[in-house]
Protein backbone atom coordinates (compact mmCIF):
# COMPACT_ATOMS: atom_id res chain seq x y z
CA UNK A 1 29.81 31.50 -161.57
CA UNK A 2 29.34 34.47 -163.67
CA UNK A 3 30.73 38.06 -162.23
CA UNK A 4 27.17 39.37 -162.00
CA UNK A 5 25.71 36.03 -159.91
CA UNK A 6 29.07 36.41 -157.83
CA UNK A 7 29.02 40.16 -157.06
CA UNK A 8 24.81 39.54 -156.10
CA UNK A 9 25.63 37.22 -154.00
CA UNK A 10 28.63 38.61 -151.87
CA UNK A 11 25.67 41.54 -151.55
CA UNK A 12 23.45 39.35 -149.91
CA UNK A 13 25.80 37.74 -147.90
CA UNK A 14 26.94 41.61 -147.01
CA UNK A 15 23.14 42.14 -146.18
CA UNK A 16 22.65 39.23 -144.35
CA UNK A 17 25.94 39.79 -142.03
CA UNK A 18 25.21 43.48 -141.08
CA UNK A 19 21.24 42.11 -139.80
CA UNK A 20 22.60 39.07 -137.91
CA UNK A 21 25.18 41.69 -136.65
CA UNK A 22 22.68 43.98 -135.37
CA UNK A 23 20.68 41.39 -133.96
CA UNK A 24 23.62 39.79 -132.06
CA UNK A 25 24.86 43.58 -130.91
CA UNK A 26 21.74 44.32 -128.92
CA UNK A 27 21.67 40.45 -126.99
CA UNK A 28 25.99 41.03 -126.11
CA UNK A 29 24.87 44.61 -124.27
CA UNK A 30 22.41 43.39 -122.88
CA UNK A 31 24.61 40.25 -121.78
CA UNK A 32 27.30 42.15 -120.98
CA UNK A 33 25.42 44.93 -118.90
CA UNK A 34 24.29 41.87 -116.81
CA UNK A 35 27.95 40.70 -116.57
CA UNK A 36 28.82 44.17 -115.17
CA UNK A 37 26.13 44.46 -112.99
CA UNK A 38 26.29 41.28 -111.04
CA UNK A 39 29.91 41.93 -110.03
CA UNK A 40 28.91 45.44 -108.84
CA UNK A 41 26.16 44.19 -106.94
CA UNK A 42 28.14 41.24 -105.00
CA UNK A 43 30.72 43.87 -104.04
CA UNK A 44 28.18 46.22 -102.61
CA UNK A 45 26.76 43.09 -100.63
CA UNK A 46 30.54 41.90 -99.41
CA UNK A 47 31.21 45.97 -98.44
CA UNK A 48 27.67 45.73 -96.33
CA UNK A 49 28.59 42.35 -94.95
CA UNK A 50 32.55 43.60 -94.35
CA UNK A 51 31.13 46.46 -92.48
CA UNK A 52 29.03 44.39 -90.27
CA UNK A 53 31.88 42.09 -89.63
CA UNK A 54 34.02 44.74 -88.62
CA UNK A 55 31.67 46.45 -86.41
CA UNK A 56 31.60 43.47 -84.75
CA UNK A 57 35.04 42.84 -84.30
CA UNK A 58 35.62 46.12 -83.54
CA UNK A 59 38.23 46.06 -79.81
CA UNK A 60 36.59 46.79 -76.69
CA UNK A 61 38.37 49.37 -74.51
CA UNK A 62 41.05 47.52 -72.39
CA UNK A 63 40.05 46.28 -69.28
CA UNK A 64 42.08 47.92 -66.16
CA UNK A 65 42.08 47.82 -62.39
CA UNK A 66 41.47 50.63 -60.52
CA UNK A 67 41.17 52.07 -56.85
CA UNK A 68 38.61 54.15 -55.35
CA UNK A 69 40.61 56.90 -53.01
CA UNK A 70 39.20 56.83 -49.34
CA UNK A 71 40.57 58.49 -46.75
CA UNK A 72 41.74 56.38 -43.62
CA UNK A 73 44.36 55.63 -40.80
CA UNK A 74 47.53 54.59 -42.06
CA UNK A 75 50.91 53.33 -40.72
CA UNK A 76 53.48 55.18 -40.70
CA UNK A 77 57.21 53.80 -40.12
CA UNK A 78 60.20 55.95 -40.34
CA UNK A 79 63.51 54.39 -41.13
CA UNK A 80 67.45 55.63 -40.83
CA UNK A 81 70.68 54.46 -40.62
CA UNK A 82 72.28 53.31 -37.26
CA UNK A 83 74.44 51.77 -35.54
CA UNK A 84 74.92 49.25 -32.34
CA UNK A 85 76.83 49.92 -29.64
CA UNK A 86 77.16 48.19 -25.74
CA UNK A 87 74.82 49.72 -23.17
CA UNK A 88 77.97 49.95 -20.92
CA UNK A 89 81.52 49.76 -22.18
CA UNK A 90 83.85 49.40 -19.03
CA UNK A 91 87.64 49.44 -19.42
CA UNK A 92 89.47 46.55 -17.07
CA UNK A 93 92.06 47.66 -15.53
CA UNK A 94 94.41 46.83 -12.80
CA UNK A 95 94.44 48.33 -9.56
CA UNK A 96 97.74 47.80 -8.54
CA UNK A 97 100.97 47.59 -9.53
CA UNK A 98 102.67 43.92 -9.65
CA UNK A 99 103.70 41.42 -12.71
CA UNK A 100 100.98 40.10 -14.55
CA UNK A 101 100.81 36.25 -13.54
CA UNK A 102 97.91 34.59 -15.23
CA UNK A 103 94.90 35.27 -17.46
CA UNK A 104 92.18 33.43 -16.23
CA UNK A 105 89.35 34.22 -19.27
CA UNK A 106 88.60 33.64 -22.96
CA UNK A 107 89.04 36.58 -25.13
CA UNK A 108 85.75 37.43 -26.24
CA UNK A 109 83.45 35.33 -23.91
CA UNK A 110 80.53 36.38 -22.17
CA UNK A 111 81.54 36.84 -18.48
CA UNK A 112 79.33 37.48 -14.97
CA UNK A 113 80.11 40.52 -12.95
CA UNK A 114 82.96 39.45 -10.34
CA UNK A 115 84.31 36.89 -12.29
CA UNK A 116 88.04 36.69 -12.32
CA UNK A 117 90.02 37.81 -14.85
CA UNK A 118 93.77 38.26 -14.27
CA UNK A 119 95.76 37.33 -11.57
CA UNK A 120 98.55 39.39 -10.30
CA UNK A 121 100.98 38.35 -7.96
CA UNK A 122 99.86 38.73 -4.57
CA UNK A 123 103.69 37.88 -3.20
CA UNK A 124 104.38 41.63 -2.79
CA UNK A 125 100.94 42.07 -1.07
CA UNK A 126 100.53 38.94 1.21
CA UNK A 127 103.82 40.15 2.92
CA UNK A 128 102.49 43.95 3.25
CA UNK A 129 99.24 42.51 4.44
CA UNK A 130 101.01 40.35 7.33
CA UNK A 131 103.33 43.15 8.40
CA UNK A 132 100.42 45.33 8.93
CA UNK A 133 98.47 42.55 11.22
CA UNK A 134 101.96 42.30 12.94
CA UNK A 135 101.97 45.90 13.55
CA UNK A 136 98.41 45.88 14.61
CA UNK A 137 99.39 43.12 17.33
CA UNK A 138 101.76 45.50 18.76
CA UNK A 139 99.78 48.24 18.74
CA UNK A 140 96.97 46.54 20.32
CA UNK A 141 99.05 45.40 23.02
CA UNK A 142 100.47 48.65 23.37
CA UNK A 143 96.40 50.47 24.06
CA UNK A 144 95.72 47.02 26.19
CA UNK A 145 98.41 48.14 28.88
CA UNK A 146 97.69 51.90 28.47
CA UNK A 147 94.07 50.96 29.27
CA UNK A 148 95.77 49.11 32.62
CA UNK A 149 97.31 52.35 33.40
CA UNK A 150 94.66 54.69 33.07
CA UNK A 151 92.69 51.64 34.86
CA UNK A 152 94.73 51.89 37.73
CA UNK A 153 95.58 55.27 38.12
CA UNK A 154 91.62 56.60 37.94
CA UNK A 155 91.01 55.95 41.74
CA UNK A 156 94.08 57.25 43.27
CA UNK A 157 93.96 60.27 41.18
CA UNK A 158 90.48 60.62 42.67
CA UNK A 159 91.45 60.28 46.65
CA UNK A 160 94.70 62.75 45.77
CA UNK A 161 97.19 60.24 45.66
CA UNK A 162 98.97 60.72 42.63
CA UNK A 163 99.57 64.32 41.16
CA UNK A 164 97.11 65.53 38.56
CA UNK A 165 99.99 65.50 35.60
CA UNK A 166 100.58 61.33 35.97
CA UNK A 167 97.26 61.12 35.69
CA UNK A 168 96.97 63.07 32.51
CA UNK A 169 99.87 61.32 31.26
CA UNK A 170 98.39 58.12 31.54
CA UNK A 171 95.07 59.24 29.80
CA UNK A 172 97.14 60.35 26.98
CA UNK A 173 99.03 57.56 26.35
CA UNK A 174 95.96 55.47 26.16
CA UNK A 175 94.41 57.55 23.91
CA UNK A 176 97.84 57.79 21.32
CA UNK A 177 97.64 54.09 21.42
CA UNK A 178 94.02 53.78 20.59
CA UNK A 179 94.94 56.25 17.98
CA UNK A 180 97.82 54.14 16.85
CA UNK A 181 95.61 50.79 16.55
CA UNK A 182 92.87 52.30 14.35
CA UNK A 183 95.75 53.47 12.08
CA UNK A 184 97.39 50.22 12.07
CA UNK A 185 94.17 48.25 11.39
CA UNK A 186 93.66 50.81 8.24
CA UNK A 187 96.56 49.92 6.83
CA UNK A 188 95.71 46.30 7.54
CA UNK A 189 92.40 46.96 5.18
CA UNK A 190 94.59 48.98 2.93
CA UNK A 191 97.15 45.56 2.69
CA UNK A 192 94.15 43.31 2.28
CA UNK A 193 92.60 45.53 -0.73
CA UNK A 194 95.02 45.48 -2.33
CA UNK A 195 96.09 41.93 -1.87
CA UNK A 196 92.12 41.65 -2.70
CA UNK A 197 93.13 43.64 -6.32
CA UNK A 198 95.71 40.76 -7.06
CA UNK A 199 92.61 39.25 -8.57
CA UNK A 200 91.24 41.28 -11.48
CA UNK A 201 87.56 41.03 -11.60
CA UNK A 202 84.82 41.68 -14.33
CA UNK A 203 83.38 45.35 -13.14
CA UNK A 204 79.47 44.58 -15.11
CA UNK A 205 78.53 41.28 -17.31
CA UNK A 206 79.46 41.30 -20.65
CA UNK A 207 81.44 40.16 -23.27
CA UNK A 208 84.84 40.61 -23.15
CA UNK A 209 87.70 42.08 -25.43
CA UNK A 210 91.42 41.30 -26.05
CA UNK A 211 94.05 41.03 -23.52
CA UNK A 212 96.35 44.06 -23.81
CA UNK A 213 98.76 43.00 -21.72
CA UNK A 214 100.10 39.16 -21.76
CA UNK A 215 101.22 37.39 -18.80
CA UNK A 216 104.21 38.59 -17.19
CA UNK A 217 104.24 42.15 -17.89
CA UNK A 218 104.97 44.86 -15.32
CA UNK A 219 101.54 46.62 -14.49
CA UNK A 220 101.92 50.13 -13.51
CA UNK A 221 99.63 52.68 -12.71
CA UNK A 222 100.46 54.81 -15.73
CA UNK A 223 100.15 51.59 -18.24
CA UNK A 224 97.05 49.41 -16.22
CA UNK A 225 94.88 48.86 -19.14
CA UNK A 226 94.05 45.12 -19.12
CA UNK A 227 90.91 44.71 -21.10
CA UNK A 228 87.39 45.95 -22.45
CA UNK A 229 84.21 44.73 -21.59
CA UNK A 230 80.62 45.70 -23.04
CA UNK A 231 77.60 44.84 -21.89
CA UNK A 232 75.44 43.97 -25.00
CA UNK A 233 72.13 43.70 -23.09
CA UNK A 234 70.57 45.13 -23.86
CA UNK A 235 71.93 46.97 -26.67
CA UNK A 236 72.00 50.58 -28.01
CA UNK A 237 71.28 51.62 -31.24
CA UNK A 238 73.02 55.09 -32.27
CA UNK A 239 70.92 57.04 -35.01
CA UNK A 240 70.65 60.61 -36.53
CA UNK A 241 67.12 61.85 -37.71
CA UNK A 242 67.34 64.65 -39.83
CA UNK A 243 66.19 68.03 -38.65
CA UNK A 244 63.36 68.45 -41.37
CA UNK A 245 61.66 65.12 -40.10
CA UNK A 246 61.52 66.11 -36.51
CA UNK A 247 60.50 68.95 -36.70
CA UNK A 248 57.53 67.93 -39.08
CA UNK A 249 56.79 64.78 -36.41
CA UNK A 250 56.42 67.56 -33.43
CA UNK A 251 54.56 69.34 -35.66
CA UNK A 252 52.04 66.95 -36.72
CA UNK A 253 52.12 65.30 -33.35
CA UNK A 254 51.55 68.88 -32.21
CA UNK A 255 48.02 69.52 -35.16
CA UNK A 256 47.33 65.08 -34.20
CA UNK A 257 47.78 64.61 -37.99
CA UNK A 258 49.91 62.25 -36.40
CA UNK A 259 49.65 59.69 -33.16
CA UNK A 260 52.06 57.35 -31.80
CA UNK A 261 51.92 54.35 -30.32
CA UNK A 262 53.41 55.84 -26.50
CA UNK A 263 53.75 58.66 -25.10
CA UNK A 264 56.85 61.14 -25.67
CA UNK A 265 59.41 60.71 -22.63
CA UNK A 266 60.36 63.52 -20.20
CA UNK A 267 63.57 63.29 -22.07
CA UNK A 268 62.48 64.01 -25.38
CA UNK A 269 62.09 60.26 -26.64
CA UNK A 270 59.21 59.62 -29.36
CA UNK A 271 57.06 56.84 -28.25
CA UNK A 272 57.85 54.63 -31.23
CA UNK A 273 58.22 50.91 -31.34
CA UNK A 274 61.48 50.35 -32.60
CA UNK A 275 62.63 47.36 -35.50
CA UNK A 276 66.07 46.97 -36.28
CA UNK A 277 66.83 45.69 -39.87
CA UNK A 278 70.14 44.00 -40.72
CA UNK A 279 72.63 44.13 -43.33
CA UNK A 280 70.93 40.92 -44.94
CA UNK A 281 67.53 42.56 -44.64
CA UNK A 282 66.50 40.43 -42.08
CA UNK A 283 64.71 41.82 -39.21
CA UNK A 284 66.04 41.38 -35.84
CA UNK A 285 63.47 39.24 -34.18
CA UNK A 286 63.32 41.30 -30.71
CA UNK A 287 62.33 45.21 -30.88
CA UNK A 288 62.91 47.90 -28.34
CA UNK A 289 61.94 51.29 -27.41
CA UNK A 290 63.31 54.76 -27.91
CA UNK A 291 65.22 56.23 -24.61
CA UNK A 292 67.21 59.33 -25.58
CA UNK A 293 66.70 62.38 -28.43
CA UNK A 294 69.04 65.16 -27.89
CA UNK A 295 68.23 68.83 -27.62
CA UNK A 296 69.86 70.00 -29.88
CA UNK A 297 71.39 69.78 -33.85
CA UNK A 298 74.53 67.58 -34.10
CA UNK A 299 76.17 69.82 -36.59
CA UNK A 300 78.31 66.96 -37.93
CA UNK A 301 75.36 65.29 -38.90
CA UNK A 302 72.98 68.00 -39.49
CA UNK A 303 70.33 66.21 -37.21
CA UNK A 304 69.59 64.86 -33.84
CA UNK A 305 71.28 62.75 -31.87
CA UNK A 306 69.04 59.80 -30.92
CA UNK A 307 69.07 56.44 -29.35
CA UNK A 308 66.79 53.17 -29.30
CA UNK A 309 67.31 50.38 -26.72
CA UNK A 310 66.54 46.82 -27.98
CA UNK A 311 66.62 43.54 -26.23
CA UNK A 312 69.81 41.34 -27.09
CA UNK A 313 69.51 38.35 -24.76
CA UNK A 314 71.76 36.17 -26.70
CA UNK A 315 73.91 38.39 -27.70
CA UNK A 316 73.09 38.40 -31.53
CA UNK A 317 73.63 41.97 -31.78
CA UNK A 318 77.56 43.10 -31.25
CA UNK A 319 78.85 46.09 -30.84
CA UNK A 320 79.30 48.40 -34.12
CA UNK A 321 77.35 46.68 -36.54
CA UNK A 322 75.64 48.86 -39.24
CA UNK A 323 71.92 48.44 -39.31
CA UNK A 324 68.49 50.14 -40.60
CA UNK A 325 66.29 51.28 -37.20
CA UNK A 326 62.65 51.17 -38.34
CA UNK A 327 59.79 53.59 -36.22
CA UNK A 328 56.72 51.81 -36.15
CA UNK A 329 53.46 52.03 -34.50
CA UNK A 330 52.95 55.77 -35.53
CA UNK A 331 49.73 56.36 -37.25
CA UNK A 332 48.29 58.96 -39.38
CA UNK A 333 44.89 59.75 -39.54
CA UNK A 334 42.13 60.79 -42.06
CA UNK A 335 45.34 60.03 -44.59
CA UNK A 336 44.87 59.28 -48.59
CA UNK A 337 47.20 56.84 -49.99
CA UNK A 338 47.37 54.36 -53.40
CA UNK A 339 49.17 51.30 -54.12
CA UNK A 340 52.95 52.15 -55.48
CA UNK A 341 52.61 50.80 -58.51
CA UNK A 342 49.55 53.82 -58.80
CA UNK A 343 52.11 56.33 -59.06
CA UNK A 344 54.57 56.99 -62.46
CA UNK A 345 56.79 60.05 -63.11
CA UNK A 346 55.56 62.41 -65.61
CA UNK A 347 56.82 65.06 -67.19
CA UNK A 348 56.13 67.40 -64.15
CA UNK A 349 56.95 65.01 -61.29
CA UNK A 350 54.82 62.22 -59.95
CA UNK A 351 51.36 61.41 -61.37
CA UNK A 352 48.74 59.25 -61.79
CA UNK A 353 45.81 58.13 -64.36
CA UNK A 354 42.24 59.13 -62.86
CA UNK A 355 39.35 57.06 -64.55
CA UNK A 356 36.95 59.64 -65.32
CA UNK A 357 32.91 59.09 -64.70
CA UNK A 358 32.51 58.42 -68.62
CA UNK A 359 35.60 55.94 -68.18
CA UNK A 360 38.34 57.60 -69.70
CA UNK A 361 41.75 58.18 -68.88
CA UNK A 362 42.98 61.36 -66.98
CA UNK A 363 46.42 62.43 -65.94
CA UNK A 364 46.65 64.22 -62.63
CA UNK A 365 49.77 65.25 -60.88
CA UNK A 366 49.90 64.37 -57.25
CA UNK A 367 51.99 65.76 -53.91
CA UNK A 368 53.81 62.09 -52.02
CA UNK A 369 54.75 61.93 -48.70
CA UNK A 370 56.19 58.88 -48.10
CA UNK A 371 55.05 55.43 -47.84
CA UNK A 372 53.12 53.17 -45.51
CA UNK A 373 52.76 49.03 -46.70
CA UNK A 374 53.18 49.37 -50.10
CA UNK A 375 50.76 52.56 -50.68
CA UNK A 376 52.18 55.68 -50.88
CA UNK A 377 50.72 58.83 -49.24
CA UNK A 378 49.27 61.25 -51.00
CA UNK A 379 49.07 65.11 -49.35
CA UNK A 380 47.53 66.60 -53.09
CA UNK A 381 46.07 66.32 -56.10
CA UNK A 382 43.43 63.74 -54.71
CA UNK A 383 39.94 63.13 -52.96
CA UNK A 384 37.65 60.80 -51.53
CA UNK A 385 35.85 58.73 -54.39
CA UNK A 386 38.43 59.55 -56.80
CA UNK A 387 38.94 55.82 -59.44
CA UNK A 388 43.02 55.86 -59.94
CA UNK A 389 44.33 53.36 -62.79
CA UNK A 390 46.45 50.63 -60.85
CA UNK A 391 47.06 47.74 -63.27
CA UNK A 392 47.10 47.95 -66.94
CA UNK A 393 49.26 51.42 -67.86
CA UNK A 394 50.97 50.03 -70.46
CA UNK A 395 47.45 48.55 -71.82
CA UNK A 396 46.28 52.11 -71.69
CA UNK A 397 48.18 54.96 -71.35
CA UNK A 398 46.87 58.10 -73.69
CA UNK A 399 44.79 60.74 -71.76
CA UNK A 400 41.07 60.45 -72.93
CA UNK A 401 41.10 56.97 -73.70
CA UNK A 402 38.20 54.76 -72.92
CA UNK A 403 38.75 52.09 -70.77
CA UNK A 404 36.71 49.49 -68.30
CA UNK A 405 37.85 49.81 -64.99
CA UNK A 406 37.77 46.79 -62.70
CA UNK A 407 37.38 47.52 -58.91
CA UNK A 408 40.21 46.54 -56.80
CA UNK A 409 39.42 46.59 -53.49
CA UNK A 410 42.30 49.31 -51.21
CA UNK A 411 43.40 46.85 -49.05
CA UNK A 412 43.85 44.04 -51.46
CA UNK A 413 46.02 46.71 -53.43
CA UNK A 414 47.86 47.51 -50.80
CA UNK A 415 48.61 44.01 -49.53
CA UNK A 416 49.54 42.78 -52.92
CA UNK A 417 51.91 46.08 -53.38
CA UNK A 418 53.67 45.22 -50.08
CA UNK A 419 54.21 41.81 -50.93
CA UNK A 420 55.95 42.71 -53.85
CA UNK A 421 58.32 45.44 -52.35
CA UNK A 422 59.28 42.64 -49.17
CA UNK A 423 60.03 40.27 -52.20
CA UNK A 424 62.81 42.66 -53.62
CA UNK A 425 65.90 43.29 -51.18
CA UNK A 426 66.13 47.21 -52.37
CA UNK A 427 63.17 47.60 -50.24
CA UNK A 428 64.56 47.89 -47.37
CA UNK A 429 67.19 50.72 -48.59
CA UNK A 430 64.35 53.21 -49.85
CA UNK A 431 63.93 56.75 -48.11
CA UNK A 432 61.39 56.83 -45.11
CA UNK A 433 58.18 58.50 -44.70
CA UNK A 434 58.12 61.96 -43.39
């Protein structure tokens, strides 16, 4: 091919090329603009669809259960630390003096009043006793004949026929001798006691202690002591309650915030019905009644004296054991209270979470005052109708959160609360009301 036919036709071809080009350019935007705008389009429609999903998995406020506060009678039990002792604690001892012969009991039986306990030779004292009888003979003979005398000698005073001073002799002589037989026949008692006091009796029922003294000892009346004995039926209970809490009973006994179950003794005694708790936790299974509260402060204890009498027919209860004395039956009246678990420490002491009418959270500090089956009592910070968070703190716990609160019904709360603090042994160790 010539230059001229070549160079012609690289210009067509050159032609040719930049047409098809611009056809081709305009179909690519167009196909690419499509391209671009069908991506766009499907994201808008998976942001519109993304949104809907997540409005509709959007998490409802937690659920929670709640109380509402209404004001009612509550128990009220007061508890403190005591301890038992015998309702009479008699020393044993001997009466006489003599060698020890026998002990005739089991250390640390239960014994009847009069029952034997030691013996003591009675040799010494049968031989005193029968001297005095002997004596008693003669001196009863002796008053027999003076009573002849006198006897004899009435008449014949009377007619003259003696002198007025054998007469008066005679009358004088009886009389010495009747004198001389009542003295004899006292010591004839006084021989018999103490031949009697050979045998060592139990002075009251009880249960006995150790033998201080073993057979054949020398009992003296400087060194008698034989034994102990304490009557553990019933039993005392020895307890302090502390100055602030009786004086705020009288008072509220005093303003009947506050009513007990009896009425308060001539002697000072509350009217409570008294519990005794063990060192196990058990409860003893017979109660008792206050029957002594002392005047005044014991300064070693900083409160007053006071004393609960429980029923111990076997003898379960001994002497000196350390035990928790419960005061039941009191009640307090018109009183606001909410399950424990209600109740959390805040930064400014105790509070709880109030459920607000729009159902959201609200702290509010409270004022406590004790407990009463599992609720505590609340003297501030809430009212009747008040909704207080029970369940479900850790579920929701910021101040104006929404929530949906699930009535629990007071007593339910309460019963379930109580169940939970009799299932954990600290219970019974926690402060009492007051």
């Amino acid at each position: 091919m010539n230059p001229s036919n070549k160079t012609l036709s690289t210009r067509l071809r050159h032609h040719f090329s930049q047409h098809a080009f611009g056809l081709e350019s305009s179909t690519v935007k167009a196909l690419r603009l499509a391209a671009i705008s069908l991506p766009l389009l499907a994201l808008a429609a998976c942001g519109k669809q993304d949104g809907a999903a997540n409005a509709a998995g959007k998490m409802p406020p937690p659920e929670v259960n709640v109380v509402t506060v209404q004001a009612r009678n509550l128990a009220v039990n007061f508890e403190y630390a005591g301890q038992t002792a015998g309702s009479r604690e008699t020393e044993v001892r001997a009466r006489i003096s003599g060698i020890l012969e026998n002990r005739l009991y089991e250390e640390g039986s239960r014994v009847k009043a009069g029952a034997v306990l030691f013996q003591i030779d009675p040799g010494t004292y049968q031989t005193q006793l029968a001297s005095a009888e002997a004596a008693a003979g003669v001196s009863e003979a002796k008053l027999n004949q003076a009573k002849r005398e006198l006897a004899r000698l009435t008449p014949l005073a009377a007619d003259k026929a003696i002198s007025q001073k054998e007469f008066d002799d005679a009358k004088s002589s009886f009389e010495a001798a009747d004198a001389a037989l009542r003295q004899v026949r006292a010591q004839v008692n006084e021989a018999r006691l103490n031949l009697g006091y050979t045998k060592v009796v139990a002075p009251i029922s009880g249960v006995t202690g150790i033998a201080v003294k073993s057979n054949g000892n020398l009992l003296t009346p400087s060194d008698s002591l034989l034994t102990t004995i304490v009557q553990t039926d019933p039993v005392y209970v020895n307890f302090s309650i502390p100055e602030a809490d009786f004086l705020k009973v009288s008072s509220e006994l005093g303003s009947g915030k506050i009513a007990l179950p009896g009425k308060r003794a001539s002697n000072g005694s509350l009217g409570f019905d008294i519990k005794v708790k063990l060192a196990d936790g058990s409860v003893f299974p017979t109660g008792g009644k206050m029957n002594f509260v002392s005047e005044k402060v014991n300064p070693a204890t900083g409160g007053f004296d006071a004393r609960a009498e429980i029923a111990n027919p076997e003898g379960s209860l001994r002497p000196g054991q350390f035990v928790r004395v419960s005061l039941n039956g009191a009640t307090r009246t018109a009183a606001t209270a909410v399950p424990q678990r209600a109740v959390i420490d805040g930064p400014m002491g105790k509070m709880v979470f109030m459920v607000t009418p729009d159902n959201k959270l609200a702290p509010r500090p409270v004022e406590l005052d004790g407990w009463s089956n599992g609720e505590w009592i609340v003297t501030k910070g809430l009212q009747n109708g008040d909704r207080v968070l029970v369940d479900g703190v850790i579920k929701a716990h910021t101040p104006g959160m929404t929530v949906t609160p699930i009535a629990l019904a007071a007593k339910d709360a309460a019963k379930d609360a109580a169940s939970q603090a009799s299932a954990k042994p600290a219970a019974a160790s926690t402060p009492a009301a007051h």
